[in-house]
N, C-alpha and C. Protein backbone atom coordinates (compact mmCIF):
# COMPACT_ATOMS: atom_id res chain seq x y z
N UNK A 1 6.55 8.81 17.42
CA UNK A 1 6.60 7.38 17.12
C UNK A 1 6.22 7.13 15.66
N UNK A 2 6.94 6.18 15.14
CA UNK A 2 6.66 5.87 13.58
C UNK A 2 5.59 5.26 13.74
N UNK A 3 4.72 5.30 12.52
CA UNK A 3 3.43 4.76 11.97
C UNK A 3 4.25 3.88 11.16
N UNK A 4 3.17 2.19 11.61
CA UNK A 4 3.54 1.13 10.44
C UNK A 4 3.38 1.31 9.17
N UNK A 5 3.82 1.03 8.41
CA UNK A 5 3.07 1.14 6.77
C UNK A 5 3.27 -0.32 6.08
N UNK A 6 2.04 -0.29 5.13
CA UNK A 6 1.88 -1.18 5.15
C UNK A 6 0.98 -1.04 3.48
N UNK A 7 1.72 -1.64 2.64
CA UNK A 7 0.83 -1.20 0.98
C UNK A 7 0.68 -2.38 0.19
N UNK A 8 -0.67 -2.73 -0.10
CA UNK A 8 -1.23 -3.35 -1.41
C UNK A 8 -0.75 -3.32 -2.66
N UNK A 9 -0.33 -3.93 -3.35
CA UNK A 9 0.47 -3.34 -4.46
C UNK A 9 0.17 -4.69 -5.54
N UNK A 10 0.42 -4.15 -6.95
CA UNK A 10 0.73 -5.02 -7.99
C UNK A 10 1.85 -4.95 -8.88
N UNK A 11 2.62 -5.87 -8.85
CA UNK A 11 4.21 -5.94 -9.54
C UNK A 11 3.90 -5.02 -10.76
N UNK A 12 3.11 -4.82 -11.48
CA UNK A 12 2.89 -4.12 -12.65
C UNK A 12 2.10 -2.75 -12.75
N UNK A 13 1.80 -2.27 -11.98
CA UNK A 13 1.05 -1.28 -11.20
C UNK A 13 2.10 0.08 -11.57
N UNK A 14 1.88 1.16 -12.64
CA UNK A 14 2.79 2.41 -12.38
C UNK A 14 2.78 3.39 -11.24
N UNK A 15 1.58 3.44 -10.81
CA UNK A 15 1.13 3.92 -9.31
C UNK A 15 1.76 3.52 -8.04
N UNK A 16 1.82 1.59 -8.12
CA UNK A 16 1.87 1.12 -7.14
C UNK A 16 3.65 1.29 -7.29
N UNK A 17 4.57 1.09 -8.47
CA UNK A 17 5.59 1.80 -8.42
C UNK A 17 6.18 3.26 -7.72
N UNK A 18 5.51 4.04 -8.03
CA UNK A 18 5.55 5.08 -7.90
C UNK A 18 5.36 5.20 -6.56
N UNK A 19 4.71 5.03 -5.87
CA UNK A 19 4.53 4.55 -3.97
C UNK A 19 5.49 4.26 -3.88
N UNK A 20 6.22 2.94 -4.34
CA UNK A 20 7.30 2.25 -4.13
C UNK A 20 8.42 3.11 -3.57
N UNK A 21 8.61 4.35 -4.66
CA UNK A 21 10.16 5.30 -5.17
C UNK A 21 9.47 6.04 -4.60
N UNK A 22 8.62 6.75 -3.86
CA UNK A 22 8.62 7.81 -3.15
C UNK A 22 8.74 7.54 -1.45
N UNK A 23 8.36 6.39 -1.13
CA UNK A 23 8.48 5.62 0.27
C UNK A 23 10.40 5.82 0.54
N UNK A 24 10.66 5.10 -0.41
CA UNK A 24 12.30 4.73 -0.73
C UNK A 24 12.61 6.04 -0.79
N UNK A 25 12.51 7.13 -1.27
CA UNK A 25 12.96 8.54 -1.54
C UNK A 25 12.71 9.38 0.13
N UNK A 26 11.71 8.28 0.37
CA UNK A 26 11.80 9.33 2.24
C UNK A 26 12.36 8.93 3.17
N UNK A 27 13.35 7.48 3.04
CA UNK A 27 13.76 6.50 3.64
C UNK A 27 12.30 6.14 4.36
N UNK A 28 11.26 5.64 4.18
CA UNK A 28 9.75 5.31 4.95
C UNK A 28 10.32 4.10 5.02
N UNK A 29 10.64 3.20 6.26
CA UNK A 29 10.72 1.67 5.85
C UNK A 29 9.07 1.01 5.87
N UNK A 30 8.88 -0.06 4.69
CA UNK A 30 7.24 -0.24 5.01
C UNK A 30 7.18 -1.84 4.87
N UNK A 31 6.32 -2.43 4.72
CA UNK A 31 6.08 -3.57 3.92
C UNK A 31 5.36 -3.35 2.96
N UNK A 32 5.35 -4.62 2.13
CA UNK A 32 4.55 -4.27 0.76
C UNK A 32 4.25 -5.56 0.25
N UNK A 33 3.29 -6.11 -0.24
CA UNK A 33 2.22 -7.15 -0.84
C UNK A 33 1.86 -6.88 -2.36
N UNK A 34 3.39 -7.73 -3.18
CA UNK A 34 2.68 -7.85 -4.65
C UNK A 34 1.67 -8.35 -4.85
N UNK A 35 0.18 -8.07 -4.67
CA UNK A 35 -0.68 -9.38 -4.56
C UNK A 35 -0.82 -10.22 -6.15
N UNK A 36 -0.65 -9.61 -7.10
CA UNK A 36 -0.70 -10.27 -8.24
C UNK A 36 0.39 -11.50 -8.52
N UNK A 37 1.55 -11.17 -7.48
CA UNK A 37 2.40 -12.76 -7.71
C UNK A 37 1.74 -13.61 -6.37
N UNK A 38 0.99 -13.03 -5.96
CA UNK A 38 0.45 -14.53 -5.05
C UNK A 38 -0.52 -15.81 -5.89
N UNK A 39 -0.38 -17.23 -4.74
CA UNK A 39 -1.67 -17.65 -5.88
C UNK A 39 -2.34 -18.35 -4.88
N UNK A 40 -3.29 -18.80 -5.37
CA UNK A 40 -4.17 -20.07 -4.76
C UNK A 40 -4.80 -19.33 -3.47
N UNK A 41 -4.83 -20.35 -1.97
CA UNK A 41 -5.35 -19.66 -0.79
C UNK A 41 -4.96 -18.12 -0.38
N UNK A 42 -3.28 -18.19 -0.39
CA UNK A 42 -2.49 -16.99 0.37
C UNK A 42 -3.07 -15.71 -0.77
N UNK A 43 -3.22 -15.71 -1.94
CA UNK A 43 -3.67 -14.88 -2.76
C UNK A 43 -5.53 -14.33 -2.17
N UNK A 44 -6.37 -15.44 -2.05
CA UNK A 44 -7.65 -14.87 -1.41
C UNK A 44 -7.75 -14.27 -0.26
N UNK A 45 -6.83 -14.93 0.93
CA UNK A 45 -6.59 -14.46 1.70
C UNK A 45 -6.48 -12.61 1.90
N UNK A 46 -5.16 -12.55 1.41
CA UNK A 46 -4.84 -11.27 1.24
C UNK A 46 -5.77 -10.20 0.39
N UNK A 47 -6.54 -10.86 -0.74
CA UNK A 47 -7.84 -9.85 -0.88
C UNK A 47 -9.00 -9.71 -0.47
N UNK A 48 -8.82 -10.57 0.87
CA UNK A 48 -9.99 -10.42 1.62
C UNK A 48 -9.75 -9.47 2.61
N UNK A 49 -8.31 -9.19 2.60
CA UNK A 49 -7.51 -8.36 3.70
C UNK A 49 -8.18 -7.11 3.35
N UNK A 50 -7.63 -6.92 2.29
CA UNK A 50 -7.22 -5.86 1.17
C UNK A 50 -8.68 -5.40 1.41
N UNK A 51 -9.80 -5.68 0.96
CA UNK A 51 -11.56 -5.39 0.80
C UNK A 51 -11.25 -4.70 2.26
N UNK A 52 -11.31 -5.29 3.29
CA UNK A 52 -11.63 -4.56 4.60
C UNK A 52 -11.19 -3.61 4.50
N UNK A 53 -10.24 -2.93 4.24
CA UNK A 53 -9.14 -1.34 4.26
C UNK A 53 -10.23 -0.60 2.76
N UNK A 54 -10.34 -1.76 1.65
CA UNK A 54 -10.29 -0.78 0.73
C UNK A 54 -11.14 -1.81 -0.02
N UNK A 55 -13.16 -1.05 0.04
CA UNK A 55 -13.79 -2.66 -0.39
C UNK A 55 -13.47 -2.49 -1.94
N UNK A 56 -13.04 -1.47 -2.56
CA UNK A 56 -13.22 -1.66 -3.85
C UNK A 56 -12.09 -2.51 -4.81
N UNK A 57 -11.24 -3.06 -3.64
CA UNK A 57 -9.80 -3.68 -4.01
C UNK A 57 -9.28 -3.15 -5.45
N UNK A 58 -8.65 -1.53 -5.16
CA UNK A 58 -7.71 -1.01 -5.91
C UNK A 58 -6.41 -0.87 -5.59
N UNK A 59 -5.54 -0.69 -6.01
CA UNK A 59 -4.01 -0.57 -6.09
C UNK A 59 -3.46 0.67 -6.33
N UNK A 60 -2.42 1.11 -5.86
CA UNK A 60 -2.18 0.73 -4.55
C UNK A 60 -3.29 1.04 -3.19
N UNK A 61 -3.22 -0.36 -2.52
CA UNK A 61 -3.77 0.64 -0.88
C UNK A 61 -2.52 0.71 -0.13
N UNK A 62 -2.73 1.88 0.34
CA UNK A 62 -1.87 2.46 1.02
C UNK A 62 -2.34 2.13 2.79
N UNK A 63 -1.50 1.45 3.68
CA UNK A 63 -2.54 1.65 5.42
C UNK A 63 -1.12 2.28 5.66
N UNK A 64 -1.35 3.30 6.35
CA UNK A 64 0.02 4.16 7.55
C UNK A 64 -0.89 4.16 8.84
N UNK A 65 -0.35 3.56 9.57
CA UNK A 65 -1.33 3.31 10.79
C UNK A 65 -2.32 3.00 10.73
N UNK A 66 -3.58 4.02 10.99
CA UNK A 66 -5.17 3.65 10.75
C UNK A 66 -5.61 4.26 10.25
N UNK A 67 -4.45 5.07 9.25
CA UNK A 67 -4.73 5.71 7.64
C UNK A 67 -5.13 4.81 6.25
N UNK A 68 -5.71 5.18 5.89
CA UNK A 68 -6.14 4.30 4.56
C UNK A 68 -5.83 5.30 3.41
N UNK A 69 -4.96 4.84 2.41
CA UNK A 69 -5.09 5.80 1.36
C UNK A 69 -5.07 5.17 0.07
N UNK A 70 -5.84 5.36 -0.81
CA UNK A 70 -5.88 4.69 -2.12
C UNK A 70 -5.65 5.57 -3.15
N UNK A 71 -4.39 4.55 -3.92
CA UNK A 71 -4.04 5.33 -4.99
C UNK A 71 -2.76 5.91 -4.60
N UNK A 72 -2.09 6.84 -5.37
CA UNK A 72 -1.04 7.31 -5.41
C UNK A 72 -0.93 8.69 -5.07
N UNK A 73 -1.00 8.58 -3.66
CA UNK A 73 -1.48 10.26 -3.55
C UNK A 73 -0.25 11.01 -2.93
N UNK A 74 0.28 11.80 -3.36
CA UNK A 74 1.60 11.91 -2.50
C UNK A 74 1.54 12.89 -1.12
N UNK A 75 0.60 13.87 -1.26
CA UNK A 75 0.51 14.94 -0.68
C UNK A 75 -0.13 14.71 0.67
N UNK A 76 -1.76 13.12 0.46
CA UNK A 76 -2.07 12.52 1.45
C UNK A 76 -1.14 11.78 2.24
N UNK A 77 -0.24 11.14 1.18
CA UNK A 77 1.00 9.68 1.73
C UNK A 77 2.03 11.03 3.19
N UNK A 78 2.39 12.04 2.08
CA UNK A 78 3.41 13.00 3.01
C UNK A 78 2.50 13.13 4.49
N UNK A 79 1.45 13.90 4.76
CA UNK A 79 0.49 13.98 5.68
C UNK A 79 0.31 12.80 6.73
N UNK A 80 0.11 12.14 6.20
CA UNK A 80 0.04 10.79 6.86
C UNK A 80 0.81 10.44 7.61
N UNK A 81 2.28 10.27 7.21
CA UNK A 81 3.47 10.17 7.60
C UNK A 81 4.33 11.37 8.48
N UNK A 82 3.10 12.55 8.69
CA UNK A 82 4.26 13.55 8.83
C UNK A 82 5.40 13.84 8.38
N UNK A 83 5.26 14.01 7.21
CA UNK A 83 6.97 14.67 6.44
C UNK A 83 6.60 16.05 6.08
């Protein structure tokens, strides 16, 4: 069974790019949260999300199920995902 995925991200982020093109490179379908184009409530919201998974609110967080991975890790992301 597929694991949801599900990533923190910032439109300007080379990391959080880089997640981006390697997800896309495994066909991974995921969702993904520019949080830097959010604003106002929906923006706190979501980094209040974000703290629970990952209190130090860095970019990218990575959740694959009830995996947490921060940062751009490919070798954890592959693992995670079973590839």
């Amino acid at each position: 069974m597929k694991k949801p995925v599900k990533i923190y991200t910032l439109s300007t982020c080379s990391h959080c790019k880089a997640t981006k093109t390697f997800l896309n490179d495994c066909a991974v379908e995921y969702e993904f949260t520019d949080v830097d184009l959010l604003q106002g409530g929906e923006r706190t919201a979501i980094l209040e999300d974000v703290k629970k998974w990952n209190p130090q609110c860095s970019f990218p967080t990575i959740i694959i199920g009830d995996k947490v991975i921060i940062g751009y890790k490919e070798d954890e992301i592959r693992e995670a995902l079973g590839l």
